[in-house]
C-alpha atoms as a PDB file:
ATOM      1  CA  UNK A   1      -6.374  12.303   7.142  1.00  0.00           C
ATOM      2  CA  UNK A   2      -9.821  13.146   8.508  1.00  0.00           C
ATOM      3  CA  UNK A   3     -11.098  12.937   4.685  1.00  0.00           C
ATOM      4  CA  UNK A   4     -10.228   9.325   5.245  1.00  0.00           C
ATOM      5  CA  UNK A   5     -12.694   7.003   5.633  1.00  0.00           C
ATOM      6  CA  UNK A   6     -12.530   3.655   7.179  1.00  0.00           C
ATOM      7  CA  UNK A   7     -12.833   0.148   4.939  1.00  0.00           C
ATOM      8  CA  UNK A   8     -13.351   2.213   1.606  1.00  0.00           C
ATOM      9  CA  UNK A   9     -10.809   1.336  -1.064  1.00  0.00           C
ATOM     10  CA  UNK A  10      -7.932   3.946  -2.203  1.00  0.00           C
ATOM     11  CA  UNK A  11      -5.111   4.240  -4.120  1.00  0.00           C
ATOM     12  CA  UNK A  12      -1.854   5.301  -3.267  1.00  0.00           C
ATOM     13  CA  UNK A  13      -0.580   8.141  -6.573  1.00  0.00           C
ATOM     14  CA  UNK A  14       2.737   9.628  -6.285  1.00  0.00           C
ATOM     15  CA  UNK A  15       2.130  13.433  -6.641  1.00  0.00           C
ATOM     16  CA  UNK A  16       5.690  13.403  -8.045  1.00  0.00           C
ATOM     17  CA  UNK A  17       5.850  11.000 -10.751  1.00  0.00           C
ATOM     18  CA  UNK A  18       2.217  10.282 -11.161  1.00  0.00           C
ATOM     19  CA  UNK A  19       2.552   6.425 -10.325  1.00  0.00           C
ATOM     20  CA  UNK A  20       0.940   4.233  -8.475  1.00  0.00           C
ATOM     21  CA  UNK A  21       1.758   2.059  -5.662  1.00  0.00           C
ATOM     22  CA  UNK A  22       1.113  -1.488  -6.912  1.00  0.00           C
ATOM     23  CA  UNK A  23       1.514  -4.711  -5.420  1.00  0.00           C
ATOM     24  CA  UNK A  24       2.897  -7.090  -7.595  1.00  0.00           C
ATOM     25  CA  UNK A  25       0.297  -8.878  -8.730  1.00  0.00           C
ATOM     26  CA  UNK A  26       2.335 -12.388  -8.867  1.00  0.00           C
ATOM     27  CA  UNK A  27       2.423 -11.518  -4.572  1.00  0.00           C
ATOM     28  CA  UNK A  28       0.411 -14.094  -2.845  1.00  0.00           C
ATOM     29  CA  UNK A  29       3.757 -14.807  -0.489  1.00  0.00           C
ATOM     30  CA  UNK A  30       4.601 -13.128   2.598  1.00  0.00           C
ATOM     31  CA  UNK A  31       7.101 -11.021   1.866  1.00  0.00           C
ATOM     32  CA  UNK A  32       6.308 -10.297  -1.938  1.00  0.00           C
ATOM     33  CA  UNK A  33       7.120  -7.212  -3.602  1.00  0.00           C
ATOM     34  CA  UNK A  34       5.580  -3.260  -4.095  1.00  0.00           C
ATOM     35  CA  UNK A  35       6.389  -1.321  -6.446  1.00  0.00           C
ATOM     36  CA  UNK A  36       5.398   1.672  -8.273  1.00  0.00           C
ATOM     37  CA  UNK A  37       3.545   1.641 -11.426  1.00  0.00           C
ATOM     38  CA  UNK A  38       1.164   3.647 -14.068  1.00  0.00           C
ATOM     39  CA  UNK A  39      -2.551   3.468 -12.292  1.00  0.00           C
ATOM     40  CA  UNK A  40      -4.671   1.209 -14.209  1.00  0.00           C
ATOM     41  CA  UNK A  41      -7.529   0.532 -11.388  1.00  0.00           C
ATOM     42  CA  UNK A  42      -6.958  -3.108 -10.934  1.00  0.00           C
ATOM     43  CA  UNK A  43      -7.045  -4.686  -7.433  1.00  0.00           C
ATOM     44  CA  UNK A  44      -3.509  -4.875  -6.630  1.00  0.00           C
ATOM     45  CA  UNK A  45      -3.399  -1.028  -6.717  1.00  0.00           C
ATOM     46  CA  UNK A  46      -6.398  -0.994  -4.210  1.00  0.00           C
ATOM     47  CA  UNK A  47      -6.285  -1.131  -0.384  1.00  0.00           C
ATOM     48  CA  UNK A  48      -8.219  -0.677   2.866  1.00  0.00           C
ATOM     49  CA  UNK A  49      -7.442   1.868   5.229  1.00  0.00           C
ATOM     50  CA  UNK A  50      -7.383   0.659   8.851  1.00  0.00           C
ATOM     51  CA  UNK A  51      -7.029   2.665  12.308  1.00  0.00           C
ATOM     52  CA  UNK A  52      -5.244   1.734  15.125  1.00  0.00           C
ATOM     53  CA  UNK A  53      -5.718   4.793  17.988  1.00  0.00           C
ATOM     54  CA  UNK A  54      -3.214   7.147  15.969  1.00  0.00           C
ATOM     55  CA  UNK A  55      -2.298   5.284  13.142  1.00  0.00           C
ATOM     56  CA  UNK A  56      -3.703   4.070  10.067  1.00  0.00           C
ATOM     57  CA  UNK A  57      -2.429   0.629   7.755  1.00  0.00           C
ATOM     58  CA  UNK A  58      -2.725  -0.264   4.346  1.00  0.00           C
ATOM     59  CA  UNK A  59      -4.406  -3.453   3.689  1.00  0.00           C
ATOM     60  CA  UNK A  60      -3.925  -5.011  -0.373  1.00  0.00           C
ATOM     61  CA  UNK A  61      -6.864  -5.643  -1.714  1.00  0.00           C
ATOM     62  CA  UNK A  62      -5.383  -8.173  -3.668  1.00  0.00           C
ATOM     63  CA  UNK A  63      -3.309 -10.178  -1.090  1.00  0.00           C
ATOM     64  CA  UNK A  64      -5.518  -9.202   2.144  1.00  0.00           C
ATOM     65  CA  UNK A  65      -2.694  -8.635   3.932  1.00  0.00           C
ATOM     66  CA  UNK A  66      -1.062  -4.904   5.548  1.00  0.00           C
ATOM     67  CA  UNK A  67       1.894  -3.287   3.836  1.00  0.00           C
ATOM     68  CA  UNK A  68       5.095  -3.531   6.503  1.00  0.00           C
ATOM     69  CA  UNK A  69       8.287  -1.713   6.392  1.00  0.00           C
ATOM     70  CA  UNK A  70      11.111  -4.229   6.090  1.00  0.00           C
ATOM     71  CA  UNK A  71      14.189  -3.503   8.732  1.00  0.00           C
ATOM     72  CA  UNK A  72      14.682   0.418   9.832  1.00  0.00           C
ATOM     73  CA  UNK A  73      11.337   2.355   9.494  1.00  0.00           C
ATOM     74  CA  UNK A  74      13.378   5.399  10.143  1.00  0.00           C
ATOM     75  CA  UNK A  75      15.859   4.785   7.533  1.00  0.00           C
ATOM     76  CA  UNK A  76      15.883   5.910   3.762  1.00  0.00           C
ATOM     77  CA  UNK A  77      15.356   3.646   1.452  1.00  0.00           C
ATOM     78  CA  UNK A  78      13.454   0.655   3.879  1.00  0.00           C
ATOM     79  CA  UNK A  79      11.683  -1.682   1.891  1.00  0.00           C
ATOM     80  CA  UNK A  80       7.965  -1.766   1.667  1.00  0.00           C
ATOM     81  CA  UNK A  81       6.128  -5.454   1.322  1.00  0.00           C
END
């Protein structure tokens, strides 16, 4: 990730089905939902990288707030909100 740079906005493209992660854009809630969807450059497919020592978060452009893993990180098929 050292092409990566700090505060600038990305978005997330799955190399696999060529989607977008997207957060929906009704998802001014804790807890709201992601999902995947075609990329159409609007701010609730954007977010801010952040470090912390050896990890980076995703903060939503949209909502402001960092994409968590809901229950088992380790675990296929954890939610992401």
């Amino acid at each position: 990730m050292s092409s990566i740079k700090e505060n600038n906005l990305y978005w997330i493209k799955s190399i696999h089905s060529g989607k977008c992660l997207d957060v929906c854009q009704d998802n001014n809630k804790y807890r709201g939902s992601t999902i995947i969807y075609d990329y159409w450059n609007a701010p609730n497919q954007q977010f801010i990288v952040k470090r912390n020592g050896d990890y980076y978060y995703l903060i939503s452009k949209q909502t402001g707030r960092a994409l968590s893993i809901e229950g088992n990180p380790n675990e296929n098929g954890s939610l992401i909100r």
